[in-house]
C-alpha atoms as a PDB file:
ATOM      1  CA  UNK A   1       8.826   8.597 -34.708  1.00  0.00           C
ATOM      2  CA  UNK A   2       6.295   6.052 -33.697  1.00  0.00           C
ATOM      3  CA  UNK A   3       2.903   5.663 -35.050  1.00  0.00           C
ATOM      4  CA  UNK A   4       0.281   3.609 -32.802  1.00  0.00           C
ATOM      5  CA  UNK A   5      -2.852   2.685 -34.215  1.00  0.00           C
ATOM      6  CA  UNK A   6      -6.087   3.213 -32.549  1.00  0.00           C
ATOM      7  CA  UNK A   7      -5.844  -0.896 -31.264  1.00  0.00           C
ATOM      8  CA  UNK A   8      -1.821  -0.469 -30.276  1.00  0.00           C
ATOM      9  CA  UNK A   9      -3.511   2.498 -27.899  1.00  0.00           C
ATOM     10  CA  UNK A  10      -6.539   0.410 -26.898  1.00  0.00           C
ATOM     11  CA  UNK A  11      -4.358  -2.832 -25.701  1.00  0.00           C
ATOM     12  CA  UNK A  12      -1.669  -0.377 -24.010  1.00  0.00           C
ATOM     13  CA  UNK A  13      -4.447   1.442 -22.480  1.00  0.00           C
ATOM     14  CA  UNK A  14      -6.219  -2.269 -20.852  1.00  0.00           C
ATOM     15  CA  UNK A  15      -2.277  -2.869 -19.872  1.00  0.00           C
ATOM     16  CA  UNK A  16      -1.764  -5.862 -22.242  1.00  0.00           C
ATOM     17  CA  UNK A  17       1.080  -3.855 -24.063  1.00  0.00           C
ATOM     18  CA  UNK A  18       3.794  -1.401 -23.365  1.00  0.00           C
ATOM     19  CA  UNK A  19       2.505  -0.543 -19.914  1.00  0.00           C
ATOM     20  CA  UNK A  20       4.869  -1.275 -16.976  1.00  0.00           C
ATOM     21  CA  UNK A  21       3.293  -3.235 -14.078  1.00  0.00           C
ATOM     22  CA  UNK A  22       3.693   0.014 -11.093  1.00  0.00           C
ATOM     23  CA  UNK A  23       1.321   2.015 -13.920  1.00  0.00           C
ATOM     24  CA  UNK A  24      -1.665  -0.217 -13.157  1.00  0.00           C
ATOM     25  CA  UNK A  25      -4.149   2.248 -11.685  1.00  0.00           C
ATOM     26  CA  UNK A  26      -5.296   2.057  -8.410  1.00  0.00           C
ATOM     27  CA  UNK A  27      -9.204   2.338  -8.001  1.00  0.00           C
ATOM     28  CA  UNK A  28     -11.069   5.270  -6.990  1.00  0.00           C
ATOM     29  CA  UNK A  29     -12.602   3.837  -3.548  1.00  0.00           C
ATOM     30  CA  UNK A  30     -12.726   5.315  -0.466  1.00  0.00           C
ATOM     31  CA  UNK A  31     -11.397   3.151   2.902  1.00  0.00           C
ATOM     32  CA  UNK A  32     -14.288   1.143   3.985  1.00  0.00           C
ATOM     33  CA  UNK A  33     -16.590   1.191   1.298  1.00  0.00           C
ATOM     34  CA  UNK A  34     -17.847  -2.001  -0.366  1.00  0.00           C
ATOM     35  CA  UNK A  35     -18.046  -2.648  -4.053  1.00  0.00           C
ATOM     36  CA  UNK A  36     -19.563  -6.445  -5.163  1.00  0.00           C
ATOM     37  CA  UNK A  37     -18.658  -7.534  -2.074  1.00  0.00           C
ATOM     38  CA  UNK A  38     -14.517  -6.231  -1.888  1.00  0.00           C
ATOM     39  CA  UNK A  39     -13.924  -3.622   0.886  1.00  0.00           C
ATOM     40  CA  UNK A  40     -11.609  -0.450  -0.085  1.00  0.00           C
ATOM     41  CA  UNK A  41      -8.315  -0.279   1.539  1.00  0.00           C
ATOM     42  CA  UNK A  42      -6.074   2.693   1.747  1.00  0.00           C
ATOM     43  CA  UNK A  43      -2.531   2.727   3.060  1.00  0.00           C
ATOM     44  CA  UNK A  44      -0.607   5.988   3.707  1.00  0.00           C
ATOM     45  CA  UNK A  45       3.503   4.927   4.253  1.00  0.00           C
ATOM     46  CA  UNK A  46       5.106   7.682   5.017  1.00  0.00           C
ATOM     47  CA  UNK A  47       7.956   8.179   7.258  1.00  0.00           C
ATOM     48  CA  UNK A  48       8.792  11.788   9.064  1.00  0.00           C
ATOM     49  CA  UNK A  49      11.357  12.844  11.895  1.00  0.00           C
ATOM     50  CA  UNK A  50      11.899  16.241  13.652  1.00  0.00           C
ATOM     51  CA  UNK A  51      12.980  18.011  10.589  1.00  0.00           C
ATOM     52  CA  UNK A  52      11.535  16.874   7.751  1.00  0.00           C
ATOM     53  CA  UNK A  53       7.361  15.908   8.815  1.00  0.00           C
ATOM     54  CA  UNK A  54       6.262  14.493   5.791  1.00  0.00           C
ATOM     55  CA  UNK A  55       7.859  12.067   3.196  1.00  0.00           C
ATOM     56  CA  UNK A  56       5.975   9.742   1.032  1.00  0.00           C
ATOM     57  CA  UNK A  57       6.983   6.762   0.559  1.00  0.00           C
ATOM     58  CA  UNK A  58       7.261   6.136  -3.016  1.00  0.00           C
ATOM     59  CA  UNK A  59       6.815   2.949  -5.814  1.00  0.00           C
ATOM     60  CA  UNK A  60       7.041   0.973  -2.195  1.00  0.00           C
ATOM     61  CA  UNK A  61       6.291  -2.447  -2.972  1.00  0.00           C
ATOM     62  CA  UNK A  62       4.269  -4.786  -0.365  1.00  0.00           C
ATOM     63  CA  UNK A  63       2.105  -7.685   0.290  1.00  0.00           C
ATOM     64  CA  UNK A  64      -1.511  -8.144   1.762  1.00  0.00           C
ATOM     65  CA  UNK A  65      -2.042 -11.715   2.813  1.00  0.00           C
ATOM     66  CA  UNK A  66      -4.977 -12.823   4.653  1.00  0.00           C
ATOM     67  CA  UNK A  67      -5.542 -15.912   6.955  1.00  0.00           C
ATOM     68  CA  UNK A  68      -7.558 -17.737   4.017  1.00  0.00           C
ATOM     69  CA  UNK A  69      -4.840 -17.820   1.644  1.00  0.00           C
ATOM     70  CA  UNK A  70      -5.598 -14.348  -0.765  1.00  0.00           C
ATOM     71  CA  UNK A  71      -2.478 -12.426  -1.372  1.00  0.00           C
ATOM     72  CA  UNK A  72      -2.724  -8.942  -3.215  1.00  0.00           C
ATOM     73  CA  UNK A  73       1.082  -7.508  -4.428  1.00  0.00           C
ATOM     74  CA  UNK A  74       0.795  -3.804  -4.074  1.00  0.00           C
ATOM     75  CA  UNK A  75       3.100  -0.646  -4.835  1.00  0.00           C
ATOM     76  CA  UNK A  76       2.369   3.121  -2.968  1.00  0.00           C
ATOM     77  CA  UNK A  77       1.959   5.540  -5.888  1.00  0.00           C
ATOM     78  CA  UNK A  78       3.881   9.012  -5.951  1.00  0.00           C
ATOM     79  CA  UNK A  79       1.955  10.472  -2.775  1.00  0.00           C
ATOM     80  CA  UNK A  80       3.042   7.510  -0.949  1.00  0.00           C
ATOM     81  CA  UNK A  81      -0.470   5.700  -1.370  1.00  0.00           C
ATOM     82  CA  UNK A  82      -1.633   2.462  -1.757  1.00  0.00           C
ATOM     83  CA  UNK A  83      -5.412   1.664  -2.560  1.00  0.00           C
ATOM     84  CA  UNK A  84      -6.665  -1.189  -2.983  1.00  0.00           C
ATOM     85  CA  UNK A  85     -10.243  -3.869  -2.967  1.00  0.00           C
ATOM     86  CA  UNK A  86      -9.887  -7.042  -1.420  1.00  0.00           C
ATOM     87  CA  UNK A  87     -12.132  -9.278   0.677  1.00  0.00           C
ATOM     88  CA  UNK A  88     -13.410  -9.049   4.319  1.00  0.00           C
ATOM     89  CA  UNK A  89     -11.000 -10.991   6.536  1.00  0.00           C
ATOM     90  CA  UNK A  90      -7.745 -10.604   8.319  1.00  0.00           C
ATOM     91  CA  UNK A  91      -4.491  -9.649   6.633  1.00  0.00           C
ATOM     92  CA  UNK A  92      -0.776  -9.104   7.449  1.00  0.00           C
ATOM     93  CA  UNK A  93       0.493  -6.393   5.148  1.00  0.00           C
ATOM     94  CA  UNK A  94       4.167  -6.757   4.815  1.00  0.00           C
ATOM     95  CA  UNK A  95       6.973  -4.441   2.916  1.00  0.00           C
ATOM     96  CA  UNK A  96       8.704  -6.566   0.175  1.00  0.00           C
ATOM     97  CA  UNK A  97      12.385  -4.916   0.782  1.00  0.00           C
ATOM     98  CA  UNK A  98      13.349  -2.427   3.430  1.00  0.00           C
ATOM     99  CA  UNK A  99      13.371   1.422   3.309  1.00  0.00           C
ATOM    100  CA  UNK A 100      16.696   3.379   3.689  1.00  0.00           C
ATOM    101  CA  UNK A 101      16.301   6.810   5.018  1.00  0.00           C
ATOM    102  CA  UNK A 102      18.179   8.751   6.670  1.00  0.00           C
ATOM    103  CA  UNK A 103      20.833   6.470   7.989  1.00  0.00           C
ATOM    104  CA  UNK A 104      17.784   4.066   8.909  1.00  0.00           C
ATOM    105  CA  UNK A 105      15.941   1.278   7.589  1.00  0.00           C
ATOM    106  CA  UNK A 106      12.272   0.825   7.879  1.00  0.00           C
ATOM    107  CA  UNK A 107       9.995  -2.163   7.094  1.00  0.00           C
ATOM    108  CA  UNK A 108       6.456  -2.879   8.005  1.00  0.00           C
ATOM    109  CA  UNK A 109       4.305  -6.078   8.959  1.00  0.00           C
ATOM    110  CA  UNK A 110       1.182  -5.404  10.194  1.00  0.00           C
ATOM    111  CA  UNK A 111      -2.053  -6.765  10.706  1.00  0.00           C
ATOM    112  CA  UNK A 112      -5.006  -5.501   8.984  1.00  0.00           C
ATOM    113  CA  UNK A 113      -9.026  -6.424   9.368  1.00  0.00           C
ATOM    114  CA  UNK A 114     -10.397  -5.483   6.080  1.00  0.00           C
ATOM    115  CA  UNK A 115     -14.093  -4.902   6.632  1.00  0.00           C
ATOM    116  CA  UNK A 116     -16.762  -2.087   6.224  1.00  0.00           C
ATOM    117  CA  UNK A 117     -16.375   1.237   7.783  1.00  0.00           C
ATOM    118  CA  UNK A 118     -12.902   0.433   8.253  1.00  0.00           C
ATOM    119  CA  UNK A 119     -10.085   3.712   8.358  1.00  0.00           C
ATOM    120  CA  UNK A 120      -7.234   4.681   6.593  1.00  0.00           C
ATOM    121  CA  UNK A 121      -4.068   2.656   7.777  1.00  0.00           C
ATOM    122  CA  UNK A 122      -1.427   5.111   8.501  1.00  0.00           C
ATOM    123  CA  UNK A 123       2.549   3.304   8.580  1.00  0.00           C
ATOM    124  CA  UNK A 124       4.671   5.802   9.914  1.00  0.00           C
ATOM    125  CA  UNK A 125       8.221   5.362  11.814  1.00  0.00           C
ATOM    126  CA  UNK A 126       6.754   4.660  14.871  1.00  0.00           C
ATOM    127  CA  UNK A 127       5.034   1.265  13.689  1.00  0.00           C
ATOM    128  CA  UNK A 128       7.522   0.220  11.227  1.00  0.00           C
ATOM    129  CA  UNK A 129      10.672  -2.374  12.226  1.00  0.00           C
ATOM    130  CA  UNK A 130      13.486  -0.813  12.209  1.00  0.00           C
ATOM    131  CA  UNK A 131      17.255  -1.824  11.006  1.00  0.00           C
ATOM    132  CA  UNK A 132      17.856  -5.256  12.876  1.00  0.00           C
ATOM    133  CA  UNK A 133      14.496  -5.797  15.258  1.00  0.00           C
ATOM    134  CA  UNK A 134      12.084  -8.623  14.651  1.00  0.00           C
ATOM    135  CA  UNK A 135       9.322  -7.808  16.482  1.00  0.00           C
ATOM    136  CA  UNK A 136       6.325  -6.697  14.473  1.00  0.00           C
ATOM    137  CA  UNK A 137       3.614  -4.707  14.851  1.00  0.00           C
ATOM    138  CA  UNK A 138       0.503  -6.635  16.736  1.00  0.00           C
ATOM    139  CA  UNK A 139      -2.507  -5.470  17.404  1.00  0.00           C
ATOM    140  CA  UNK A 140      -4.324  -2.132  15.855  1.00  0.00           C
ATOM    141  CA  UNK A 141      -3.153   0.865  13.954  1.00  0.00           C
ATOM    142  CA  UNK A 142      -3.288   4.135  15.630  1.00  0.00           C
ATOM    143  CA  UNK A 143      -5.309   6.378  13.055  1.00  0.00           C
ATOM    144  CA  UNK A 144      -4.441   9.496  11.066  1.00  0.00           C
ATOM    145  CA  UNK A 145      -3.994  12.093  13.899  1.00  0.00           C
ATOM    146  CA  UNK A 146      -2.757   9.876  16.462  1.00  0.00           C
ATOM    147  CA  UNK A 147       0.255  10.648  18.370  1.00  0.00           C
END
């Protein structure tokens, strides 16, 4: 039986002890909104076919890296969700290691404008690489809803 003391809980509660990196909580923000001057970012990754519409993608780790040189390392919680602050600029958000499903592999790279008032970003199958293609995603996102 272990016995923490109220400062063993404290430090494992600010993450300095016993608390595994993919348990750092993601903040409350909603896309778009701007808190001391960070924008909030949320990523759905989720992938889907004709049988099965919905599956999150879970403890998926990726990469946000904008044009000035910030890179934030990210990981989708159990729903499949990433949020996240970071500056205004241009990023390419990029999966760390592929995603096996069904008999396929899935990646992303995209590019993402963080700014105010942006949406949700929404990586599905149909803008994720697949197995052995290259080509990534340019240009914008189709948003939640979109076809």
């Amino acid at each position: 039986m272990r016995i923490w003391s109220p400062f063993a809980a404290l430090l494992t509660v600010a993450g300095i002890l016993g608390a595994p990196a993919s348990a750092a909580a993601q903040p409350r923000v909603d896309p778009g909104v701007v808190i001391e001057g960070q924008v909030g970012v949320r990523v759905y990754v989720t992938l889907n076919d004709e049988d099965i519409p919905y599956v999150p993608v879970t403890q998926h780790r990726m990469t946000m890296t904008g044009n000035d040189g910030d890179t934030i390392v990210v990981r989708t919680d159990d729903a499949g969700v990433i949020t996240v602050l970071a500056r205004p600029g241009e990023y390419r958000l990029t999966s760390s290691e592929p995603v096996s499903w069904r008999g396929t592999t899935y990646r992303w790279d995209v590019p993402v404008l963080v700014r105010r008032d942006m949406r949700l970003i929404d990586l599905r199958p149909r803008n994720a690489i697949r197995d052995g293609q290259t080509a990534a995603v340019r240009g914008p996102l189709p948003g939640p809803g979109s076809p």
